[in-house]
N, C-alpha and C. Protein backbone atom coordinates (compact mmCIF):
# COMPACT_ATOMS: atom_id res chain seq x y z
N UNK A 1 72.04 109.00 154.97
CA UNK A 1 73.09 109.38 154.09
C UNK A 1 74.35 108.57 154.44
N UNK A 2 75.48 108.27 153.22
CA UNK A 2 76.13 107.86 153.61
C UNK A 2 77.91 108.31 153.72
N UNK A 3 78.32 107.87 154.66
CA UNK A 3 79.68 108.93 154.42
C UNK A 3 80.91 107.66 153.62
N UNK A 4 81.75 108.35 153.37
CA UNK A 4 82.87 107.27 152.31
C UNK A 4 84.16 108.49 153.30
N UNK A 5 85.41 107.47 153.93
CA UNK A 5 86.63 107.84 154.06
C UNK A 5 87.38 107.54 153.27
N UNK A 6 88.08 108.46 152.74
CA UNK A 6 89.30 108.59 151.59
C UNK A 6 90.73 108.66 152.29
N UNK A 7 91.58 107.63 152.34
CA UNK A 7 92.64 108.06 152.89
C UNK A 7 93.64 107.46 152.22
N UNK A 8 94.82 108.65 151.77
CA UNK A 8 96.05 108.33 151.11
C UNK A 8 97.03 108.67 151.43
N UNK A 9 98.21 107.39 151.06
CA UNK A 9 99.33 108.05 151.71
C UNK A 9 100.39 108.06 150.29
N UNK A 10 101.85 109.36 151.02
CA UNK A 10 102.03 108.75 149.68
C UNK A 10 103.57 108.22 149.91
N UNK A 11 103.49 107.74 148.98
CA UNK A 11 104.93 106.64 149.09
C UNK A 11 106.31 107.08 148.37
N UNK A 12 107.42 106.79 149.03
CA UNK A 12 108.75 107.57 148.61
C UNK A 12 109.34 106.20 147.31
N UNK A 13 109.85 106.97 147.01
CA UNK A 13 110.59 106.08 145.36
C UNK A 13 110.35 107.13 144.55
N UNK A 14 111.17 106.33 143.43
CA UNK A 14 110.74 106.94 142.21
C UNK A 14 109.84 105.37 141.60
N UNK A 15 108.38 106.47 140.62
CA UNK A 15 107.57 106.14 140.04
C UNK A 15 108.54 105.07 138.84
N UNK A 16 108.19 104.03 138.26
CA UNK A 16 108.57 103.73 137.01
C UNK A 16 108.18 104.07 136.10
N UNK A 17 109.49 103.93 135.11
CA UNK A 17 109.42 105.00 134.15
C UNK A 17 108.69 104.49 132.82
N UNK A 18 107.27 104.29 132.64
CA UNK A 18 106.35 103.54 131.97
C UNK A 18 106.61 103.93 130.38
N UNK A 19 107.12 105.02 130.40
CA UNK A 19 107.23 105.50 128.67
C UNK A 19 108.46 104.38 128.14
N UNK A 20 109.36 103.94 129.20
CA UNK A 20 109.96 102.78 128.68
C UNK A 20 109.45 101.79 127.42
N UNK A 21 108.24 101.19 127.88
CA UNK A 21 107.17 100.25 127.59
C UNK A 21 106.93 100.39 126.16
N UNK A 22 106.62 101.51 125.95
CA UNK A 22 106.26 102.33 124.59
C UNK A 22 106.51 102.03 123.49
N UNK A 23 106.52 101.40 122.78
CA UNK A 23 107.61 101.15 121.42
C UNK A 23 107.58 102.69 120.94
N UNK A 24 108.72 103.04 119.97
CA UNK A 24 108.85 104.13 119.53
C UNK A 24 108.88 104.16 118.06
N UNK A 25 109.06 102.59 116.85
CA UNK A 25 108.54 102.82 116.39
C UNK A 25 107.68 101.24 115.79
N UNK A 26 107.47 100.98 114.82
CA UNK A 26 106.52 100.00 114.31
C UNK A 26 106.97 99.38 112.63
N UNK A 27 106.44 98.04 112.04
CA UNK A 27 106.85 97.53 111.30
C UNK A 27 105.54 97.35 110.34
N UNK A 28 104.29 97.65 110.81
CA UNK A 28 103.13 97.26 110.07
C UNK A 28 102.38 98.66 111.23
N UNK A 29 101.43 99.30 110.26
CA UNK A 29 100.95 99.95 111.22
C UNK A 29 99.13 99.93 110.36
N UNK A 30 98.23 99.05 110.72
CA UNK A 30 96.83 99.31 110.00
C UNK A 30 95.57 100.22 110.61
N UNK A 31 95.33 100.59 109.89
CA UNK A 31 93.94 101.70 110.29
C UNK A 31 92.98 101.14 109.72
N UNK A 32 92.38 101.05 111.18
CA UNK A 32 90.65 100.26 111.01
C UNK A 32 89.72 101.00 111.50
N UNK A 33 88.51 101.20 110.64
CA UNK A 33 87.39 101.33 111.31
C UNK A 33 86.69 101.49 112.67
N UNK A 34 86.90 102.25 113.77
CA UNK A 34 86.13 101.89 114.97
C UNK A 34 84.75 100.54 114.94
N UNK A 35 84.32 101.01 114.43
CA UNK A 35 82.81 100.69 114.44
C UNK A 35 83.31 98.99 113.79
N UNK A 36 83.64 98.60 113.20
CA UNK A 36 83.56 97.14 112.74
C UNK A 36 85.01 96.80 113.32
N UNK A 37 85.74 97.57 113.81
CA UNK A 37 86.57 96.80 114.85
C UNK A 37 85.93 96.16 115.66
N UNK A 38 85.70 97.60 116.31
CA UNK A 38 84.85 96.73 117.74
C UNK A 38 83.53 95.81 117.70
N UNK A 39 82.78 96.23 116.81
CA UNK A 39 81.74 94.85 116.32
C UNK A 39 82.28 93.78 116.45
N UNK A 40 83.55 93.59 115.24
CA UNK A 40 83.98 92.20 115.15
C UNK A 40 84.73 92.15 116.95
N UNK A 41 85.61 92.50 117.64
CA UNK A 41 85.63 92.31 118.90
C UNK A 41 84.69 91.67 119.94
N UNK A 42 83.30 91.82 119.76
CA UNK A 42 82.39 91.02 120.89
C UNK A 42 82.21 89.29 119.97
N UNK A 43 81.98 89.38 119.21
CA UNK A 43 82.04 88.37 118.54
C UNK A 43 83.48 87.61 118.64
N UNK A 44 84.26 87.88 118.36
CA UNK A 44 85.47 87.25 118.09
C UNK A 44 86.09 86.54 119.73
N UNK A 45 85.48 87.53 120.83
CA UNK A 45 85.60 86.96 121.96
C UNK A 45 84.37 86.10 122.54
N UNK A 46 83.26 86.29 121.93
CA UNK A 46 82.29 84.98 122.04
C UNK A 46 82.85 83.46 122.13
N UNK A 47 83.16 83.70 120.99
CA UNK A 47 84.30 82.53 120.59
C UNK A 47 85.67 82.13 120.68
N UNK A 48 86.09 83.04 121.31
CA UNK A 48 87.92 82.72 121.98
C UNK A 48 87.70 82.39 123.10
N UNK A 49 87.13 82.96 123.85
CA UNK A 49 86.74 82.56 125.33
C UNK A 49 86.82 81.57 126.24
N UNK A 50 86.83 81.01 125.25
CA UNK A 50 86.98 79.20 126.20
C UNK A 50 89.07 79.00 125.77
N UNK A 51 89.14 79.94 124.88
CA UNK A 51 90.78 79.53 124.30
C UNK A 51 91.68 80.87 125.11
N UNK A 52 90.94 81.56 126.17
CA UNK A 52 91.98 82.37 127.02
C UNK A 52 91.65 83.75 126.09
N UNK A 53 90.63 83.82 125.30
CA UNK A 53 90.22 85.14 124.99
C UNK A 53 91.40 85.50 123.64
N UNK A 54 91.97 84.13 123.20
CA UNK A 54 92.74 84.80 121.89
C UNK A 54 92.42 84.67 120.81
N UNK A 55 93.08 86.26 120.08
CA UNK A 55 92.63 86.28 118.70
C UNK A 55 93.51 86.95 118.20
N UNK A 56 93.88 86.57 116.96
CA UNK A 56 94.62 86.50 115.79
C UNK A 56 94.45 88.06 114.76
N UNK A 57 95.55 88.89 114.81
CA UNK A 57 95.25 90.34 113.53
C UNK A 57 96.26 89.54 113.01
N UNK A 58 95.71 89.58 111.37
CA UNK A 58 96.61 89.08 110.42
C UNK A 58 96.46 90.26 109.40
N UNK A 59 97.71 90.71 108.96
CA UNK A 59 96.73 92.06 107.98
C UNK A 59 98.54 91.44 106.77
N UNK A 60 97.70 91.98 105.89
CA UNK A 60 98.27 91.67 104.51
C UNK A 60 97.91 92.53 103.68
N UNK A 61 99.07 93.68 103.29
CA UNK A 61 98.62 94.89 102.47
C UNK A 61 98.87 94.54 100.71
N UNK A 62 98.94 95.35 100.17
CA UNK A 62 99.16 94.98 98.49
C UNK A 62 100.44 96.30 98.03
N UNK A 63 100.86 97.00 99.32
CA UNK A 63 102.05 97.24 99.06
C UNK A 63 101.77 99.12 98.64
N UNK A 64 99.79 99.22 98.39
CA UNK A 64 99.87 100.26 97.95
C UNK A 64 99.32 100.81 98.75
N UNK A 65 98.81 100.62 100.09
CA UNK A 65 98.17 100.88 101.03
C UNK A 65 96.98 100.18 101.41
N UNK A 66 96.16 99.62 100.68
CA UNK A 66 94.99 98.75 100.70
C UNK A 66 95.68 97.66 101.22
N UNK A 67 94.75 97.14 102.10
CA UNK A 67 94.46 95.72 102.65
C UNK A 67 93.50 95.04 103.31
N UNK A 68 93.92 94.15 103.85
CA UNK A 68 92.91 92.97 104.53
C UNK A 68 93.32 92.82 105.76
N UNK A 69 92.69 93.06 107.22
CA UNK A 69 92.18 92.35 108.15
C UNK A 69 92.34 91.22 108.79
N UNK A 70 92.47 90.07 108.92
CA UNK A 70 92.13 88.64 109.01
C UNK A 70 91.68 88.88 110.59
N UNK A 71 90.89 88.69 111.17
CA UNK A 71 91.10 88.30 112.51
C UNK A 71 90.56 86.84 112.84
N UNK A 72 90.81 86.72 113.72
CA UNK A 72 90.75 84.72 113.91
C UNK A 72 90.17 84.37 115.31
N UNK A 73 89.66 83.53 115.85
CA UNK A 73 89.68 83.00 117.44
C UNK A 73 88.96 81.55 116.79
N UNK A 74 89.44 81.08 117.46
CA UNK A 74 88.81 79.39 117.62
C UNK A 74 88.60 78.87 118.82
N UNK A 75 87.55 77.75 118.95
CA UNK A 75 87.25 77.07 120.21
C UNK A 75 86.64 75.65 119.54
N UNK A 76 87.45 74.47 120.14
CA UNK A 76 86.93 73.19 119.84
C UNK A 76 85.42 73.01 119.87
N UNK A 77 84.97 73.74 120.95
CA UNK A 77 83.76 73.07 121.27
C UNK A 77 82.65 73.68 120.60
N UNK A 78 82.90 75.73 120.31
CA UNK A 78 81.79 76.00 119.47
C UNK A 78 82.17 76.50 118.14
N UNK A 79 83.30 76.77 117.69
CA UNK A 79 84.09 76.38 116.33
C UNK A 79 84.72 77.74 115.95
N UNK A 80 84.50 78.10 115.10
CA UNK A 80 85.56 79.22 114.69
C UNK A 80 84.67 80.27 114.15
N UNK A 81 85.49 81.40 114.34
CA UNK A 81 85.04 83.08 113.92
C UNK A 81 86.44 83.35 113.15
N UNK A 82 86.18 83.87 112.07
CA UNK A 82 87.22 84.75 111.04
C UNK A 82 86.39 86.14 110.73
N UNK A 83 87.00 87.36 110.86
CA UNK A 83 86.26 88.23 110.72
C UNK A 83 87.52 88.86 109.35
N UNK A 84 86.94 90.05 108.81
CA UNK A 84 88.11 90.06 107.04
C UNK A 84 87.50 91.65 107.44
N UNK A 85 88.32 92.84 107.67
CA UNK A 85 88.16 93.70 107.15
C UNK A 85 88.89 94.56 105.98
N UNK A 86 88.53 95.50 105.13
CA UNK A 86 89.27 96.17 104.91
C UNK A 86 89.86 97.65 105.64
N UNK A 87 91.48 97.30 105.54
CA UNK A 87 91.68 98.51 106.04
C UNK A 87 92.52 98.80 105.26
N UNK A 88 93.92 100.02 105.89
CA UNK A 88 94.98 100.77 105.18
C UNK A 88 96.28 100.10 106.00
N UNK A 89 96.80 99.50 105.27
CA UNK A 89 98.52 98.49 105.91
C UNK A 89 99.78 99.30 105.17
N UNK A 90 100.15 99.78 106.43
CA UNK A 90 101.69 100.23 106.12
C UNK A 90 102.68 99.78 106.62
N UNK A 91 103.67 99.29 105.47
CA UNK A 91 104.36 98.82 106.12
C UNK A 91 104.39 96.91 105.68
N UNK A 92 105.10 96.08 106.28
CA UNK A 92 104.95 94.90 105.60
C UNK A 92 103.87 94.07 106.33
N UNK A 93 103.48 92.53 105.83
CA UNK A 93 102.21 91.98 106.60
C UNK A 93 103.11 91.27 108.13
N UNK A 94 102.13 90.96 108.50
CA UNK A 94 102.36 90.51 109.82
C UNK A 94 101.39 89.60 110.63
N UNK A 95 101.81 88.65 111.70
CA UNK A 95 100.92 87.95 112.31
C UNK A 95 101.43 87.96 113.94
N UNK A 96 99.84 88.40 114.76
CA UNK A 96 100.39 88.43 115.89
C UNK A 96 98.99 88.12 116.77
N UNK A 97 99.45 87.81 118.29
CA UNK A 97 98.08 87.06 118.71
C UNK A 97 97.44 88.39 120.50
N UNK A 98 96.38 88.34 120.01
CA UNK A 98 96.39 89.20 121.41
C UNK A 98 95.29 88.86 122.37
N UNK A 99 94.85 88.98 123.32
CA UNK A 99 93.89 89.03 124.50
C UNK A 99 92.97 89.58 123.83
N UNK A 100 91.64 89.18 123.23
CA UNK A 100 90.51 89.38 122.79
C UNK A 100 90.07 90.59 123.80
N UNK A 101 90.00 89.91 125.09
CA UNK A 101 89.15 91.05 126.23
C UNK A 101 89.93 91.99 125.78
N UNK A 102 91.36 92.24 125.90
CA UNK A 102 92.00 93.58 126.02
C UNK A 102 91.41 94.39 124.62
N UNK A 103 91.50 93.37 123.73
CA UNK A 103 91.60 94.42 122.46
C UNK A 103 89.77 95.28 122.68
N UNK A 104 89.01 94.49 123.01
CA UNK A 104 87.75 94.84 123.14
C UNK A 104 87.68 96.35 124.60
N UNK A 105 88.15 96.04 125.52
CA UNK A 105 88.28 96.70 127.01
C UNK A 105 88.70 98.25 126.40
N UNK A 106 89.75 98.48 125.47
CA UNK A 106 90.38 99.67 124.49
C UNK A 106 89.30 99.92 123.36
N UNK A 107 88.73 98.93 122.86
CA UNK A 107 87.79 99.55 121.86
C UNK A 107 86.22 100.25 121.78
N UNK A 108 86.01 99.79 123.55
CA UNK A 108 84.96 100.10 123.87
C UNK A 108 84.99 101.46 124.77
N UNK A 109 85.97 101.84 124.52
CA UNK A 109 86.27 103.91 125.42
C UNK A 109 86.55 104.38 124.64
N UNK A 110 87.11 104.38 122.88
CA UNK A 110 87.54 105.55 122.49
C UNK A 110 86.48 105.83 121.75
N UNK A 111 86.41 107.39 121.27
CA UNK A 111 85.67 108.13 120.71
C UNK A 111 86.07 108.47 119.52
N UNK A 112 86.30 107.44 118.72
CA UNK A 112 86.58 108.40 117.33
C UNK A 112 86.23 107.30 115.89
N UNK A 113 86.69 107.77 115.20
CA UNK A 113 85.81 107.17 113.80
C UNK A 113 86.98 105.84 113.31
N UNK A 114 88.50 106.20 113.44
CA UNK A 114 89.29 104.98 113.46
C UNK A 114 90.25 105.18 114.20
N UNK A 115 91.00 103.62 114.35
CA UNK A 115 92.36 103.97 114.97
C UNK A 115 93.69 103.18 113.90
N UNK A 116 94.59 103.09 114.96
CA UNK A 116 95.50 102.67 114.19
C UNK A 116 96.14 101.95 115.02
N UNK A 117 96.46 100.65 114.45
CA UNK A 117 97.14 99.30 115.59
C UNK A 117 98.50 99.25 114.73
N UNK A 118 99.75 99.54 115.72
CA UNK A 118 101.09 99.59 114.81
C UNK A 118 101.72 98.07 115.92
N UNK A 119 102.31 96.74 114.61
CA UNK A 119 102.96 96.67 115.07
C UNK A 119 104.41 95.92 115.35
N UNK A 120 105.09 95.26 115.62
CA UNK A 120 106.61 95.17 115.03
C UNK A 120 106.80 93.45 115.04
N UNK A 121 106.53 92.55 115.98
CA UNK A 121 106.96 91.16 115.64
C UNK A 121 105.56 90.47 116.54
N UNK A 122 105.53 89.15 116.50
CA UNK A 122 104.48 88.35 117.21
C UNK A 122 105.32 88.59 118.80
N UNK A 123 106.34 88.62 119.12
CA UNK A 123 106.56 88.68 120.36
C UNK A 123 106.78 90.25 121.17
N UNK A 124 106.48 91.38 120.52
CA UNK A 124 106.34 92.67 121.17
C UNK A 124 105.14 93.26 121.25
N UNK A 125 104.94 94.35 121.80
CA UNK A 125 103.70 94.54 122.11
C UNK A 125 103.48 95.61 121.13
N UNK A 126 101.90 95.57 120.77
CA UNK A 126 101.26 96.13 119.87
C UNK A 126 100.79 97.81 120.90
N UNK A 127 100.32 98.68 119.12
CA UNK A 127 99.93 99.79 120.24
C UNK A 127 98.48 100.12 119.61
N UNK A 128 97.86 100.56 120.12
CA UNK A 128 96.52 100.93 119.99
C UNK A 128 96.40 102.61 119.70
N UNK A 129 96.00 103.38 118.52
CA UNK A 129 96.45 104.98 119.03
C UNK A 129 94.66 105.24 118.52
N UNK A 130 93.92 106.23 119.28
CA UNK A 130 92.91 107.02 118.33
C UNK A 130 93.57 108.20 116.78
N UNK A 131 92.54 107.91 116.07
CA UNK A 131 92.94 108.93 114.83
C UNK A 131 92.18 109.63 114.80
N UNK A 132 92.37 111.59 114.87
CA UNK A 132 92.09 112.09 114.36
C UNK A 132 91.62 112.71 115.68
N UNK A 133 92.05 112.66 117.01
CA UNK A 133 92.00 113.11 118.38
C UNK A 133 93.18 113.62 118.66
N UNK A 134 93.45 113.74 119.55
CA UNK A 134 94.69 113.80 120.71
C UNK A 134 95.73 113.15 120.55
N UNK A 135 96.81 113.55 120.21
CA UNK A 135 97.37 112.17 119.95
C UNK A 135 98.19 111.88 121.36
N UNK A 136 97.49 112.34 123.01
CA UNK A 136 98.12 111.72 123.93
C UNK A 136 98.20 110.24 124.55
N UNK A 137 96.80 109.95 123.34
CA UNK A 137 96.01 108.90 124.18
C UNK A 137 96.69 107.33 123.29
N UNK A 138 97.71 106.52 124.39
CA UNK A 138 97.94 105.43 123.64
C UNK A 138 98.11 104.58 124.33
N UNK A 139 97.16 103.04 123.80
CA UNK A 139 97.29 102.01 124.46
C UNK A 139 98.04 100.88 124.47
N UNK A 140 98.98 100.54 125.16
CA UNK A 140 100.13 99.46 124.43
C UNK A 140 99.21 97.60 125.35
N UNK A 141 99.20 96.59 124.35
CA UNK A 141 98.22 95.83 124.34
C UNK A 141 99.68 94.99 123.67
N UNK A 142 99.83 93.61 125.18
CA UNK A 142 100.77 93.01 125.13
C UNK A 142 100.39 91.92 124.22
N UNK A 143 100.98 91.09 123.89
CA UNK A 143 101.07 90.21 122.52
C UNK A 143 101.06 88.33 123.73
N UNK A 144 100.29 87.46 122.60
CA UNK A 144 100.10 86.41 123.51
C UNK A 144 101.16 85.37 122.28
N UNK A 145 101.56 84.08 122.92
CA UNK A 145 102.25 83.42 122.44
C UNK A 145 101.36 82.21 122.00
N UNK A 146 101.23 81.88 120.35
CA UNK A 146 100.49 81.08 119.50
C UNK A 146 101.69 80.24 118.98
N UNK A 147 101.18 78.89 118.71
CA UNK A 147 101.63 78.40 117.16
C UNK A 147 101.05 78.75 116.17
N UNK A 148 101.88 79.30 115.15
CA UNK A 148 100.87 79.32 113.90
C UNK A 148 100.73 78.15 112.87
């Protein structure tokens, strides 16, 4: 049998104050699908992978709530993935670039049927929320710097 020592200490400070981080509120906020999020996610990082794992949410609503998706990753050497969903865009369109792994690492723990990615410019960070759960659970998923 084997034994495991656990030993902690604990440390004086104050904790940082992480709700900082948070955006409080958002400029585009789309609700997608679990299930063909994260589909398109292993794929989309197949192919970013060699480009630092980035990929592109481009969503473009029609003002009445319906919209489009775009997601993007490219790699010189094995070529390009565009994935198009439909979802629900509130709010105006937007283009912003994120860490493929991350977006995938968040899409592969939650439990629910969709979520909702809100978020404000290409240079702030996006948030990740489950719908139709808890609403304690939120992932903020920092933003990467592209030319477009």
């Amino acid at each position: 049998m084997k034994t495991v020592e656990l030993v902690a200490t604990l440390i004086q400070g104050t904790f940082p104050n992480y709700s900082q981080l948070i955006p409080q509120s958002f400029t585009t906020k789309a609700t997608i699908g679990l299930t063909s999020f994260a589909g398109d996610a292993h794929r989309r990082d197949l192919c970013a992978r060699r480009r630092r794992h980035r990929a592109r949410p481009d969503g473009a609503g029609d003002g009445g709530g319906s919209g489009l998706l775009t997601i993007s990753a490219r790699a010189e050497e094995i070529g390009n993935h565009e994935g198009k969903m439909d979802v629900k865009i509130e709010g105006e369109a937007s283009k912003i670039a994120f860490n493929s792994k991350y977006l995938q690492d968040v899409l592969s723990v939650l439990d629910t049927d969709s979520v909702a990615l809100e978020t404000t410019s290409p240079s702030s960070p996006g948030v990740i929320r489950p719908l139709g759960t808890s609403d304690s659970y939120v992932h903020v998923v920092m933003p990467m710097f592209v030319q477009w």
